[in-house]
N, C-alpha and C. Protein backbone atom coordinates (compact mmCIF):
# COMPACT_ATOMS: atom_id res chain seq x y z
N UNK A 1 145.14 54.37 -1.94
CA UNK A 1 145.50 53.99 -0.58
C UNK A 1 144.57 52.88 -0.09
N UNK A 2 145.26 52.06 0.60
CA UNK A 2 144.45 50.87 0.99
C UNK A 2 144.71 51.27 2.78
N UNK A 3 143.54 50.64 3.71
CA UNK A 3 143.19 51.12 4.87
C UNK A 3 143.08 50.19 5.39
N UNK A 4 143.32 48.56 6.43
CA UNK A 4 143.15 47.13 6.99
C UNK A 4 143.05 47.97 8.27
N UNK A 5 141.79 47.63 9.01
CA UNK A 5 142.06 47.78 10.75
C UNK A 5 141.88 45.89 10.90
N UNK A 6 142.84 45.79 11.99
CA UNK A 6 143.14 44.63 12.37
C UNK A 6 142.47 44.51 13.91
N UNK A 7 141.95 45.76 14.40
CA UNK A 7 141.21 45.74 16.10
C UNK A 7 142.00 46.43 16.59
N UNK A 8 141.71 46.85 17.68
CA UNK A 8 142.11 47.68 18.89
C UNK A 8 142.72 48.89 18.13
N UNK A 9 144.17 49.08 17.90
CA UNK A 9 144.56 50.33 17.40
C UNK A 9 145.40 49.91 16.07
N UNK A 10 145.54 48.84 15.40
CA UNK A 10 145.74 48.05 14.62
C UNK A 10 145.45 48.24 13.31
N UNK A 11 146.30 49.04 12.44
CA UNK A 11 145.82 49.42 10.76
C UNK A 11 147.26 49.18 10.26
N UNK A 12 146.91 48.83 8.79
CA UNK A 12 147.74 48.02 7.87
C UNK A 12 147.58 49.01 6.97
N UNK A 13 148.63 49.80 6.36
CA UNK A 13 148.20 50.94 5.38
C UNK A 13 149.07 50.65 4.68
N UNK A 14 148.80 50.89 3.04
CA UNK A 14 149.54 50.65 1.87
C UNK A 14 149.30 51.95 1.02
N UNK A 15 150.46 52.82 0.39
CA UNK A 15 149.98 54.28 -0.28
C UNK A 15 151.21 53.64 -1.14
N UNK A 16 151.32 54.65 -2.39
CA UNK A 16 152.45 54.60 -3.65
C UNK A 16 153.26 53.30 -3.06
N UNK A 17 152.76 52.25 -3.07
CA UNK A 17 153.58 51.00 -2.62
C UNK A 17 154.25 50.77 -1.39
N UNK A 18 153.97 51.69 -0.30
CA UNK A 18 154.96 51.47 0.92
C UNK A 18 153.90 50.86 1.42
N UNK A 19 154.10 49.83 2.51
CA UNK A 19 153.05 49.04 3.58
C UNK A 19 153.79 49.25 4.71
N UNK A 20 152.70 49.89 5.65
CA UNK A 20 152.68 50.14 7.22
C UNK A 20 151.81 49.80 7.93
N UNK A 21 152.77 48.84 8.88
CA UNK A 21 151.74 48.76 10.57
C UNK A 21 151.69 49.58 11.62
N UNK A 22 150.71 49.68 12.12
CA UNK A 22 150.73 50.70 13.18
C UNK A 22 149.89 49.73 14.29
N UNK A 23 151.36 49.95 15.68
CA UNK A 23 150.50 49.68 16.94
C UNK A 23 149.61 48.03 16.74
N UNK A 24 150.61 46.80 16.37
CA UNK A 24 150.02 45.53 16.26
C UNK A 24 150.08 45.09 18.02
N UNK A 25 148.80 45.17 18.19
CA UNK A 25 148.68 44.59 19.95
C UNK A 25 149.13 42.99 20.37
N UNK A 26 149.11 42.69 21.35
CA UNK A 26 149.47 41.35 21.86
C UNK A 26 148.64 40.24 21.06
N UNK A 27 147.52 40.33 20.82
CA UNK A 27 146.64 39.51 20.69
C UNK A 27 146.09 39.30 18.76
N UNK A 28 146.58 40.25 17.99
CA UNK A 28 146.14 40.37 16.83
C UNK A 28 146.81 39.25 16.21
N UNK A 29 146.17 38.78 14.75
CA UNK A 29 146.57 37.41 14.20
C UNK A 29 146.93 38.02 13.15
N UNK A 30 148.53 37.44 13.52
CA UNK A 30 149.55 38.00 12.44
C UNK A 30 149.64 37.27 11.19
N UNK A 31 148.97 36.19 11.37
CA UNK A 31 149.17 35.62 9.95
C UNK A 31 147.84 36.15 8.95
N UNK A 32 147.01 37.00 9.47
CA UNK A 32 146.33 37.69 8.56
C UNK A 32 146.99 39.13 7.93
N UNK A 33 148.39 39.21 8.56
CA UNK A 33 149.00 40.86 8.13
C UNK A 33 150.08 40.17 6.95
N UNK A 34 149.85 40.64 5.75
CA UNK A 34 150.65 40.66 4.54
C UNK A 34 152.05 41.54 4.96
N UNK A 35 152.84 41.71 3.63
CA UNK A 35 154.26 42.09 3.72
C UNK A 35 153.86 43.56 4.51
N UNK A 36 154.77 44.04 5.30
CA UNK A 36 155.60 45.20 5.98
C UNK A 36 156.46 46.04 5.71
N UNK A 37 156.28 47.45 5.34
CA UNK A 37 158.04 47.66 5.19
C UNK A 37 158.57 48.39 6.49
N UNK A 38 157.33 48.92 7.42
CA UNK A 38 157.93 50.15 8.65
C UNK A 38 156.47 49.56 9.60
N UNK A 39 157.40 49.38 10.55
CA UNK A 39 155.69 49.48 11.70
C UNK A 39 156.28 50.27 12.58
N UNK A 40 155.02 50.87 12.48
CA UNK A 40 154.93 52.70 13.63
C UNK A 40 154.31 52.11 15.02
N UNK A 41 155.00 52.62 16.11
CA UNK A 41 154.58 52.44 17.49
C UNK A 41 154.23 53.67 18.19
N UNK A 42 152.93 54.00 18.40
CA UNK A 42 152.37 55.21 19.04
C UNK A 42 153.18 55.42 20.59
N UNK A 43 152.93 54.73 21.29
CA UNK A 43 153.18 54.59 22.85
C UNK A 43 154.04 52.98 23.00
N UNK A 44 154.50 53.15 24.32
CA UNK A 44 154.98 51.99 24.68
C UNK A 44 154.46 50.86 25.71
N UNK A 45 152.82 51.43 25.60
CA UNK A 45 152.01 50.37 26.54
C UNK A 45 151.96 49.22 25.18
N UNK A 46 151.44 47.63 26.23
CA UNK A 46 152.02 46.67 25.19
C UNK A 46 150.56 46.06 24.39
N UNK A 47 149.45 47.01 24.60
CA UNK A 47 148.20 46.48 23.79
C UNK A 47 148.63 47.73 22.71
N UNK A 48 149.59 48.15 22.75
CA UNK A 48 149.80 49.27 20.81
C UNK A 48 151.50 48.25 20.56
N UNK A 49 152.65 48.06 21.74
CA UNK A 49 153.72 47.42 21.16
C UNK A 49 153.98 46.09 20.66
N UNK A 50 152.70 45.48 21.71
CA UNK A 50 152.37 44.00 22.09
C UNK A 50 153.45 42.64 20.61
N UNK A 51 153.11 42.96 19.61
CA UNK A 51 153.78 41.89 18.37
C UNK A 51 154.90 42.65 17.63
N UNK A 52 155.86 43.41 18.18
CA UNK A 52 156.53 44.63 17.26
C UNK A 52 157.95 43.11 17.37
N UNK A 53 157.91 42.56 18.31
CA UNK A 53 159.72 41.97 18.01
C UNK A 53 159.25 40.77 17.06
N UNK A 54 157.94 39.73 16.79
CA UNK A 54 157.52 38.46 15.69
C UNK A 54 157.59 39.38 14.69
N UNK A 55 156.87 40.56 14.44
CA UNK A 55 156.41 40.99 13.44
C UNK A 55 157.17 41.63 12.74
N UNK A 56 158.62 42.90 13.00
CA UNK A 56 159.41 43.16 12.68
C UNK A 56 160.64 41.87 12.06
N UNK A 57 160.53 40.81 12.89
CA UNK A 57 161.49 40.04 12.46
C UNK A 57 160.71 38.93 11.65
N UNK A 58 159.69 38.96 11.38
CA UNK A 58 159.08 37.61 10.24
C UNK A 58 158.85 38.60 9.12
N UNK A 59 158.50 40.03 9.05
CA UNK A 59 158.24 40.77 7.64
C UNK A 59 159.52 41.57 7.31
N UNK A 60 160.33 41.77 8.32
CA UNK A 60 161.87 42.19 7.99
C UNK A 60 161.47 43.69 7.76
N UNK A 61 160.82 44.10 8.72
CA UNK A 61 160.65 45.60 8.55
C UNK A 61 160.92 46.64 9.52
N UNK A 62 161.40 47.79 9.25
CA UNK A 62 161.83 48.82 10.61
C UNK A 62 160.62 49.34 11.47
N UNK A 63 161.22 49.28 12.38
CA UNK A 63 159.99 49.59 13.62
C UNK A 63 160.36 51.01 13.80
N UNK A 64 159.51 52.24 14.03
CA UNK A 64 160.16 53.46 14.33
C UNK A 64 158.65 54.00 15.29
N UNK A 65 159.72 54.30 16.75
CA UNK A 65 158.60 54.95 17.60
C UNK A 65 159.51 55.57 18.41
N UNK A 66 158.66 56.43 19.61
CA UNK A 66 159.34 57.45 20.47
C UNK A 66 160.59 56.43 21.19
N UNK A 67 161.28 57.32 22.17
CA UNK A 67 161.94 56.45 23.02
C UNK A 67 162.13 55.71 23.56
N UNK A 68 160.93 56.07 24.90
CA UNK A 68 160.35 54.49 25.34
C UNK A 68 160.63 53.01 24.24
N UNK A 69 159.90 53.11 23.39
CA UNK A 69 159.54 52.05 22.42
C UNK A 69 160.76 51.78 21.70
N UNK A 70 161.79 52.85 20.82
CA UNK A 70 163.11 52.60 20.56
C UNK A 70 163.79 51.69 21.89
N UNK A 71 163.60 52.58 22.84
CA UNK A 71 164.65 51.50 24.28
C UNK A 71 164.29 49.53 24.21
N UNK A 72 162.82 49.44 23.95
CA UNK A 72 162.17 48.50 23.89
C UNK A 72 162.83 47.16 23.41
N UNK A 73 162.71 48.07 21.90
CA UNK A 73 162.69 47.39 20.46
C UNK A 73 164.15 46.71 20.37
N UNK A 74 165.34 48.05 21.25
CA UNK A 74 166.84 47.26 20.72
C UNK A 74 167.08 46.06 22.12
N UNK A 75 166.42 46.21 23.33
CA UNK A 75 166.35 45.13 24.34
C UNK A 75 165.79 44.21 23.81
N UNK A 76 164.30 43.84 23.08
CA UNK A 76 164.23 42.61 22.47
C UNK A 76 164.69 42.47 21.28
N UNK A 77 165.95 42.62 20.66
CA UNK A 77 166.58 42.47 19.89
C UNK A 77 166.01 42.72 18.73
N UNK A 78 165.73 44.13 18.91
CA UNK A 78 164.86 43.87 17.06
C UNK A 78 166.65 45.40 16.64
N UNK A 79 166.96 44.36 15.56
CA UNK A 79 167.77 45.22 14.43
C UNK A 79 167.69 46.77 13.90
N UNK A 80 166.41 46.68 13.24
CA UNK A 80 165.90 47.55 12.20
C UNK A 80 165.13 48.22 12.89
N UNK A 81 165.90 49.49 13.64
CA UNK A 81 164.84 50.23 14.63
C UNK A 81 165.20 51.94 14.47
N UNK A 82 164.02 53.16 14.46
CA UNK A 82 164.50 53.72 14.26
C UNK A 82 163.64 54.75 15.45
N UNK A 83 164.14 55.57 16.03
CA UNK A 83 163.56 56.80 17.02
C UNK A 83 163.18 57.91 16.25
N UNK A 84 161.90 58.19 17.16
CA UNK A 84 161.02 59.45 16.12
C UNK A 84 160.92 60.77 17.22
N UNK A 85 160.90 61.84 16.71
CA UNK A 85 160.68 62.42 18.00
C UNK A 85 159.46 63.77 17.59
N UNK A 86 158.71 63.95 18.79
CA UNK A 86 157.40 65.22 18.30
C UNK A 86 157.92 66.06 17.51
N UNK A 87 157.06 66.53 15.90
CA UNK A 87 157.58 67.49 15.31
C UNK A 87 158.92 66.76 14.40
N UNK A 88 159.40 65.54 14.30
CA UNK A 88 159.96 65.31 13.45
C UNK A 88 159.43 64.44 12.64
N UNK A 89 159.80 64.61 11.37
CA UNK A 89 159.51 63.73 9.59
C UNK A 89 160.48 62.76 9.23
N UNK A 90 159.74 61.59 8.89
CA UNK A 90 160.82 60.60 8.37
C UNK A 90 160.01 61.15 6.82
N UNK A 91 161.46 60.29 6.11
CA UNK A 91 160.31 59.91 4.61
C UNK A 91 160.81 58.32 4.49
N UNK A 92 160.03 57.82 4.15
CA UNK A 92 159.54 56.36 3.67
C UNK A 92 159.70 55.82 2.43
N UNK A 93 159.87 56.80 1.68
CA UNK A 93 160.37 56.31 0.10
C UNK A 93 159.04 56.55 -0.72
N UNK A 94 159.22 56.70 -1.69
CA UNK A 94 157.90 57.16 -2.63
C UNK A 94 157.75 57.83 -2.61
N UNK A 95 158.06 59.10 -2.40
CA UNK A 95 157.42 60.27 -1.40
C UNK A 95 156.30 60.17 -0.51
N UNK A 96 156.42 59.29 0.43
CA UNK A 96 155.53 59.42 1.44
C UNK A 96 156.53 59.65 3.22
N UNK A 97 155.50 59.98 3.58
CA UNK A 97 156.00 60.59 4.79
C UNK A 97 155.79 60.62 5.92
N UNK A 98 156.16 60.38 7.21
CA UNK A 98 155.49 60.46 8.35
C UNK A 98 155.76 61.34 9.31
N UNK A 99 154.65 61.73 9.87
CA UNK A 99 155.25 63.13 11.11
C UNK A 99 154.67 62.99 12.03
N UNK A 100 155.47 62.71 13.45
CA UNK A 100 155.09 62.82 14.70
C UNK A 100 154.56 64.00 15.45
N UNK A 101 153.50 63.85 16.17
CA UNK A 101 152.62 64.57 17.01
C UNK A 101 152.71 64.04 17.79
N UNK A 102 152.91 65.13 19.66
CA UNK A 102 152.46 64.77 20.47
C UNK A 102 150.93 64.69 20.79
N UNK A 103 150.63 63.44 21.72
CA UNK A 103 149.45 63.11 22.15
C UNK A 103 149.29 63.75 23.93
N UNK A 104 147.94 64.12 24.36
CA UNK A 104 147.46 63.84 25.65
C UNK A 104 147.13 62.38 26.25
N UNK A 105 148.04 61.70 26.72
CA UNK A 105 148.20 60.36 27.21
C UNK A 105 149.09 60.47 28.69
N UNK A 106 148.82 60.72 29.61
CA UNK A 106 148.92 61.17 30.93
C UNK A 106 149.71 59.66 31.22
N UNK A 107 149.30 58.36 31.34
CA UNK A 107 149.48 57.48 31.49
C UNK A 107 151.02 56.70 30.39
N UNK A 108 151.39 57.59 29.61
CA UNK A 108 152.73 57.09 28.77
C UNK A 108 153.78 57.91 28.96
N UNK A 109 154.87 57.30 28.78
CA UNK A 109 155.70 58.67 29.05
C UNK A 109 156.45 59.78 27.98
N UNK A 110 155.62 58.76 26.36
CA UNK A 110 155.92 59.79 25.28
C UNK A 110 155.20 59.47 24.20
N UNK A 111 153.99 59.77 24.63
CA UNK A 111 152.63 59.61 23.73
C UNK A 111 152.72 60.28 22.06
N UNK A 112 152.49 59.50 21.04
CA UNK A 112 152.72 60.45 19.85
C UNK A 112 151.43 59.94 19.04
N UNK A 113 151.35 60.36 17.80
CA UNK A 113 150.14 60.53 16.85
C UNK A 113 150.89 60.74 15.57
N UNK A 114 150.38 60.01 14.57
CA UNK A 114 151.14 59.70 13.24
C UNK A 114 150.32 60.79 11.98
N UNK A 115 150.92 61.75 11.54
CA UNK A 115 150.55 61.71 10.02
C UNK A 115 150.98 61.47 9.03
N UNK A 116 150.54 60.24 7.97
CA UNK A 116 150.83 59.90 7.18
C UNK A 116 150.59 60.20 5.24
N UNK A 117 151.65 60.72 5.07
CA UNK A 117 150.87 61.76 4.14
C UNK A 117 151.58 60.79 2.82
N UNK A 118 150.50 60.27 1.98
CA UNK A 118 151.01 59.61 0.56
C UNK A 118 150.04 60.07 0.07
N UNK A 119 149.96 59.48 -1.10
CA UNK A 119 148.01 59.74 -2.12
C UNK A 119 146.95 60.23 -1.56
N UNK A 120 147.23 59.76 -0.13
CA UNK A 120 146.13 60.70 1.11
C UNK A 120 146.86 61.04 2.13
N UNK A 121 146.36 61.99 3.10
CA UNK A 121 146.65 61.83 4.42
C UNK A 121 145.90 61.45 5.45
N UNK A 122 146.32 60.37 6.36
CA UNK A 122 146.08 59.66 6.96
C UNK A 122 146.79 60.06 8.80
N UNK A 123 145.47 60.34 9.54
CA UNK A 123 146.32 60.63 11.13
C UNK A 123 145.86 59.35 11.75
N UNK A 124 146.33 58.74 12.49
CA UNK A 124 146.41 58.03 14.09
C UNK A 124 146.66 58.29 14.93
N UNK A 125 145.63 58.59 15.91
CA UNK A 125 145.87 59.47 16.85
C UNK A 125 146.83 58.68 17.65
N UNK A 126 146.61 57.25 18.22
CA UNK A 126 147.78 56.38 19.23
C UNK A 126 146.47 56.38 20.22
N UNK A 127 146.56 56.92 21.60
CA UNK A 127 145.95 56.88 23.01
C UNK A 127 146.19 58.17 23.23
N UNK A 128 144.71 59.03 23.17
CA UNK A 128 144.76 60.09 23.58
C UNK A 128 143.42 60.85 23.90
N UNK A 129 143.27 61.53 24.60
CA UNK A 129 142.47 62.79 24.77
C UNK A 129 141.51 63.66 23.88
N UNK A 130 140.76 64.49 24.29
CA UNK A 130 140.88 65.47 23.42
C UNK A 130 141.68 67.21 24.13
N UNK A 131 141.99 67.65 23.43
CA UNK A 131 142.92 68.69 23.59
C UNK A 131 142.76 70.06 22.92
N UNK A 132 143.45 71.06 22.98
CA UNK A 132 142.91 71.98 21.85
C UNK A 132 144.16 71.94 20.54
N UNK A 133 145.33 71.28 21.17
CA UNK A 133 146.49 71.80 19.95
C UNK A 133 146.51 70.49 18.91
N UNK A 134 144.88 69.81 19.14
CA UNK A 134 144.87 69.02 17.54
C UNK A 134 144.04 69.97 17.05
N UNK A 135 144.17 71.22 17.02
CA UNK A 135 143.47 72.32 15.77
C UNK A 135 144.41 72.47 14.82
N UNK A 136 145.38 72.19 15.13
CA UNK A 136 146.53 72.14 14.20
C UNK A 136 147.19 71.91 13.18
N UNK A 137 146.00 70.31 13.12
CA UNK A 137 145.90 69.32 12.07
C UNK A 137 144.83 69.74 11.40
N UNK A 138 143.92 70.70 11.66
CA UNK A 138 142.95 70.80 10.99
C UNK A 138 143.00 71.38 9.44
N UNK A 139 142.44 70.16 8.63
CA UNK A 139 142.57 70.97 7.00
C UNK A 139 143.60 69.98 6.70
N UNK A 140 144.49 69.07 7.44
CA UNK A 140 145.25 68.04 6.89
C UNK A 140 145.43 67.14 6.54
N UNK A 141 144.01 66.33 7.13
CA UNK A 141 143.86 65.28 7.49
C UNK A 141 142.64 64.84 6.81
N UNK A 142 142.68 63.36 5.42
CA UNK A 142 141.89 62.81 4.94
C UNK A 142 141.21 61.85 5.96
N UNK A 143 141.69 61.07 6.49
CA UNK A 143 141.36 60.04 7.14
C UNK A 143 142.00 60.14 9.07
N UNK A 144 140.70 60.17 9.48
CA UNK A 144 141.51 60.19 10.75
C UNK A 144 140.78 58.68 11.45
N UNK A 145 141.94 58.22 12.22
CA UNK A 145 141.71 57.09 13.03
C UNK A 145 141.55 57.50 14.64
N UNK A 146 140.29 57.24 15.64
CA UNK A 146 140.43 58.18 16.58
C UNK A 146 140.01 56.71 17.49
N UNK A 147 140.41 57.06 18.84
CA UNK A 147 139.97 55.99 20.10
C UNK A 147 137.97 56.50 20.46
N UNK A 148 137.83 55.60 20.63
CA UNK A 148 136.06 55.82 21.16
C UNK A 148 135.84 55.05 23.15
N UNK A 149 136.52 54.26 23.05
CA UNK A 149 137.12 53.14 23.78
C UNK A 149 136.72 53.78 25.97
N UNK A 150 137.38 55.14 25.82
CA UNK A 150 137.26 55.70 27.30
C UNK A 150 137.78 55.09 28.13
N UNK A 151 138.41 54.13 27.40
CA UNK A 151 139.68 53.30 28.87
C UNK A 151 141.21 53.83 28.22
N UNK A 152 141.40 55.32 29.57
CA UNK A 152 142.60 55.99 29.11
C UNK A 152 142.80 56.29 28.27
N UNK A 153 141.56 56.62 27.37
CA UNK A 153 141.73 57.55 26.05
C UNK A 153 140.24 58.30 25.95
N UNK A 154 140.23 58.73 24.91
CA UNK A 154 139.33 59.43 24.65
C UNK A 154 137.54 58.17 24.53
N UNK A 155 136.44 58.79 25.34
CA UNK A 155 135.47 58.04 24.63
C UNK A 155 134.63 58.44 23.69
N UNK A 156 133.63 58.32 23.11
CA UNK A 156 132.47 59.05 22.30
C UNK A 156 132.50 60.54 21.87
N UNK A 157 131.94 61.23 23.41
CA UNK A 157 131.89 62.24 23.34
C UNK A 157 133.20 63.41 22.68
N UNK A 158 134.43 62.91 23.42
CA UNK A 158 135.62 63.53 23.06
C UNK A 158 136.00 62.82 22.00
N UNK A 159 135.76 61.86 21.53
CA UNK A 159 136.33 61.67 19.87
C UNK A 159 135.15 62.60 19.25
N UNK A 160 134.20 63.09 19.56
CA UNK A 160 133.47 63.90 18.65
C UNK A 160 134.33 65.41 18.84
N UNK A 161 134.86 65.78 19.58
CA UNK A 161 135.09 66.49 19.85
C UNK A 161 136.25 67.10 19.12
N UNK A 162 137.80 65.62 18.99
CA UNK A 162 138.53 65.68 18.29
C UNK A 162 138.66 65.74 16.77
N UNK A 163 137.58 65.30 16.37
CA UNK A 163 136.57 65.26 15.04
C UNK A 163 136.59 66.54 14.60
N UNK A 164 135.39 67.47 15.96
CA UNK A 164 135.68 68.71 15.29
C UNK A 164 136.82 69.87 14.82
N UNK A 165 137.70 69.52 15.94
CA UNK A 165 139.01 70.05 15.94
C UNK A 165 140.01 69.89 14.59
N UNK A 166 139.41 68.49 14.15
CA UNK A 166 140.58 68.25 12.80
C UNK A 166 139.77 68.39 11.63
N UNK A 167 138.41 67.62 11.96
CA UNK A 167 137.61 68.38 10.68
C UNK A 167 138.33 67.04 9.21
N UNK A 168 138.12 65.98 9.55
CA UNK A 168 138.37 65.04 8.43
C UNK A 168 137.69 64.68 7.56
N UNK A 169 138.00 64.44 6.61
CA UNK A 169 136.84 64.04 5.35
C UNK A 169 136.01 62.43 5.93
N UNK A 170 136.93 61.35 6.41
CA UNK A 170 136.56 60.26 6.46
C UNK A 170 136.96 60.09 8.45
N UNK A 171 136.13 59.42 8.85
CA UNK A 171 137.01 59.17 10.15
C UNK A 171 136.47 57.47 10.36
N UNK A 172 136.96 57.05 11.05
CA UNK A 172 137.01 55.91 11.26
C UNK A 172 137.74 55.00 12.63
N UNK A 173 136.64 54.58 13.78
CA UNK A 173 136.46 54.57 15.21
C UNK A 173 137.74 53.30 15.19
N UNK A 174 138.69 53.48 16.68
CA UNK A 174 139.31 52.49 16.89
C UNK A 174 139.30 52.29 18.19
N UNK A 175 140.31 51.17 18.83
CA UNK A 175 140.40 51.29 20.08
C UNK A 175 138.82 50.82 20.76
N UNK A 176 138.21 49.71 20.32
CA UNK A 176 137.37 49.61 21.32
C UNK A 176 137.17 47.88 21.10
N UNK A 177 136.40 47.61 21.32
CA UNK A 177 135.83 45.90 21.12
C UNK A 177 136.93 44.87 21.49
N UNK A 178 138.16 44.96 21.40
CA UNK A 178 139.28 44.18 21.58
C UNK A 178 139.41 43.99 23.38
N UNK A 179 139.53 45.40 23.95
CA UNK A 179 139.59 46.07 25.29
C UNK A 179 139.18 47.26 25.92
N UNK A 180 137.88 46.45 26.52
CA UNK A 180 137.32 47.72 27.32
C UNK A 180 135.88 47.80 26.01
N UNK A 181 135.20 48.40 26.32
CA UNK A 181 133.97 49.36 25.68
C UNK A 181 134.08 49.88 24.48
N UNK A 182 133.14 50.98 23.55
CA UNK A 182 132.86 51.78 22.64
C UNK A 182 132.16 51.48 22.01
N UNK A 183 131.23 52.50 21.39
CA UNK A 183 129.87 52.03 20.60
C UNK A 183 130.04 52.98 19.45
N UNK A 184 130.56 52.82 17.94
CA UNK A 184 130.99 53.56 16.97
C UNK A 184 129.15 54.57 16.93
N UNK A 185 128.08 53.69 17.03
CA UNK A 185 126.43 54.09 16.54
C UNK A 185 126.81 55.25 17.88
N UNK A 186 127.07 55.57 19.53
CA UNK A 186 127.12 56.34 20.09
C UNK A 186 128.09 57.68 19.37
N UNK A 187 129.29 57.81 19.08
CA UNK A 187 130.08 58.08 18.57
C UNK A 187 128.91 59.12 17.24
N UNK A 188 128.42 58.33 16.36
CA UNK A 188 127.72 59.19 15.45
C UNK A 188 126.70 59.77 15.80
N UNK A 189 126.11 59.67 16.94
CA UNK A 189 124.69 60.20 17.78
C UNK A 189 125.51 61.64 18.43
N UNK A 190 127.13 61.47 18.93
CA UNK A 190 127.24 62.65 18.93
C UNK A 190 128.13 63.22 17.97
N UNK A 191 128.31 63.75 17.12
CA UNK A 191 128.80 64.07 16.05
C UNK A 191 126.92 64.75 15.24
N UNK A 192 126.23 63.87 15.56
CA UNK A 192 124.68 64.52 15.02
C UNK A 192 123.94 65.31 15.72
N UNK A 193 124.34 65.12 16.98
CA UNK A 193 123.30 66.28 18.18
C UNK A 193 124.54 67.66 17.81
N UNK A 194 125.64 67.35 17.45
CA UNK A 194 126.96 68.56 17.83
C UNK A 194 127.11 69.57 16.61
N UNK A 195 126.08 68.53 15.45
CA UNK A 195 125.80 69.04 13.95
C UNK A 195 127.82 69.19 13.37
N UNK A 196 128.58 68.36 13.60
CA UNK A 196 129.76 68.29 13.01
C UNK A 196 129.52 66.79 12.17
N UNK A 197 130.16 67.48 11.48
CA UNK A 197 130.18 66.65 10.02
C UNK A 197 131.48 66.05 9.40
N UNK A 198 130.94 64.50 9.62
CA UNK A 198 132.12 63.51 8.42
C UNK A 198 131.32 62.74 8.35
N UNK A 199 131.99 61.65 7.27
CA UNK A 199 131.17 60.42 7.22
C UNK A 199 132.36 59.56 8.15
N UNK A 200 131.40 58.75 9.26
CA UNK A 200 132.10 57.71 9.74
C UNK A 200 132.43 56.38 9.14
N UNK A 201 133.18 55.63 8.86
CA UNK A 201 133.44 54.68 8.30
C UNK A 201 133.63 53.01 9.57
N UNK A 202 132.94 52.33 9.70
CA UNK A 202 133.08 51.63 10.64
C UNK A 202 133.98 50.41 10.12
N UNK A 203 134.56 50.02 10.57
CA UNK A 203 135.16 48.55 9.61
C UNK A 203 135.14 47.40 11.06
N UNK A 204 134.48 46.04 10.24
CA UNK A 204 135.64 44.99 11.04
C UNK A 204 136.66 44.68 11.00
N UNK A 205 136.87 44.07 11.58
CA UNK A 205 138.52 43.17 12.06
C UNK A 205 138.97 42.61 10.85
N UNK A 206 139.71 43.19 9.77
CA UNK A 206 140.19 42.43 9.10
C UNK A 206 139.64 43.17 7.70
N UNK A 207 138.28 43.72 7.90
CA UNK A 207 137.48 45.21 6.73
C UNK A 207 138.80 45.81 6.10
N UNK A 208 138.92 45.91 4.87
CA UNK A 208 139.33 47.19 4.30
C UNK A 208 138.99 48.22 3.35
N UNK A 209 139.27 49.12 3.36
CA UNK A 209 139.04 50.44 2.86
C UNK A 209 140.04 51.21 1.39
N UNK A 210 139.47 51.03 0.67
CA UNK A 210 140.00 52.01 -0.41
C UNK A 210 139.98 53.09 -1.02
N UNK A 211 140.96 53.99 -1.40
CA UNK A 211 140.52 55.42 -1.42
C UNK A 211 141.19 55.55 -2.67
């Protein structure tokens, strides 16, 4: 599995040959994102939808997110669109797979969270909270992608929190530096006073990760 964060909530994932975007914001440089076959839309605020109608239509790939974002996608004319709903599984081909989770996102009107299960599993949380019914995921999840950010999502403290709840092998901070705040070094200060345990993985803009 290959892992690209592109900033803000922005990852480029490649497993048994499928390539997925997730959540390309207004501002990310698309000519650094290689081929596409599905880009996932967490929410329908436009720093996660922001490039879904260039980017769907220059990599020729299906966009699949909640409602909101389906309503979106067929108003700016994107084709290749598909609606996901909490608790339902697409498969992607290869046997890989994706399954929607609802998120705590007060501010959307159908907040979701991706697990992506190929050679690894891989969660994105989207814009969210911490909560208690991500215990759920716990034991599922190789790689989790979590907000640190605290503008309408979770900051530091509660991504440590969500940490403990899922209990990931690898985690790896998003949602911050692009818009608004987060300090990944705060983030591991608590995760070390809380004695919960992962290794954090920090990446830049454009960093990738292999597993």
């Amino acid at each position: 599995m290959r892992i690209i964060w592109y900033g803000h909530a922005c990852f480029w994932i490649e497993t048994k040959g499928v390539k997925i975007l997730i959540d390309p914001y207004p501002d990310v440089d698309d000519d650094q994102i290689g081929e596409v076959d599905y880009i996932l839309i967490t929410h329908e605020h436009t720093d996660h939808y922001g490039k879904v109608e260039l980017l769907s239509r220059l990599r020729d790939a299906t966009v699949i997110g909640p409602k909101p974002v389906y309503l979106m996608a067929v108003a700016d004319g994107v084709t290749k669109v598909r609606e996901i709903s909490e608790g339902e599984a697409i498969e992607l081909g290869n046997g890989v797979r994706v399954t929607a989770f609802y998120m705590e996102h007060p501010s959307s009107q159908y907040p979701l969270g991706y697990l992506i299960e190929g050679d690894k599993r891989v969660f994105h949380t989207g814009d969210t909270y911490s909560f208690p019914a991500l215990q759920r995921l716990r034991g599922k999840v190789d790689v989790l992608l979590v907000p640190i950010s605290g503008r309408s999502t979770a900051n530091e403290r509660e991504a440590a929190h969500i940490i403990e709840d899922i209990r990931p092998r690898i985690v790896i901070p998003m949602h911050y530096g692009t818009y608004g705040d987060g300090d990944p070094e705060k983030l591991m200060n608590e995760l070390r006073k809380n004695r919960i345990f992962a290794f954090v993985k920090v990446l830049k803009p454009g960093e990738e990760l292999v597993l």
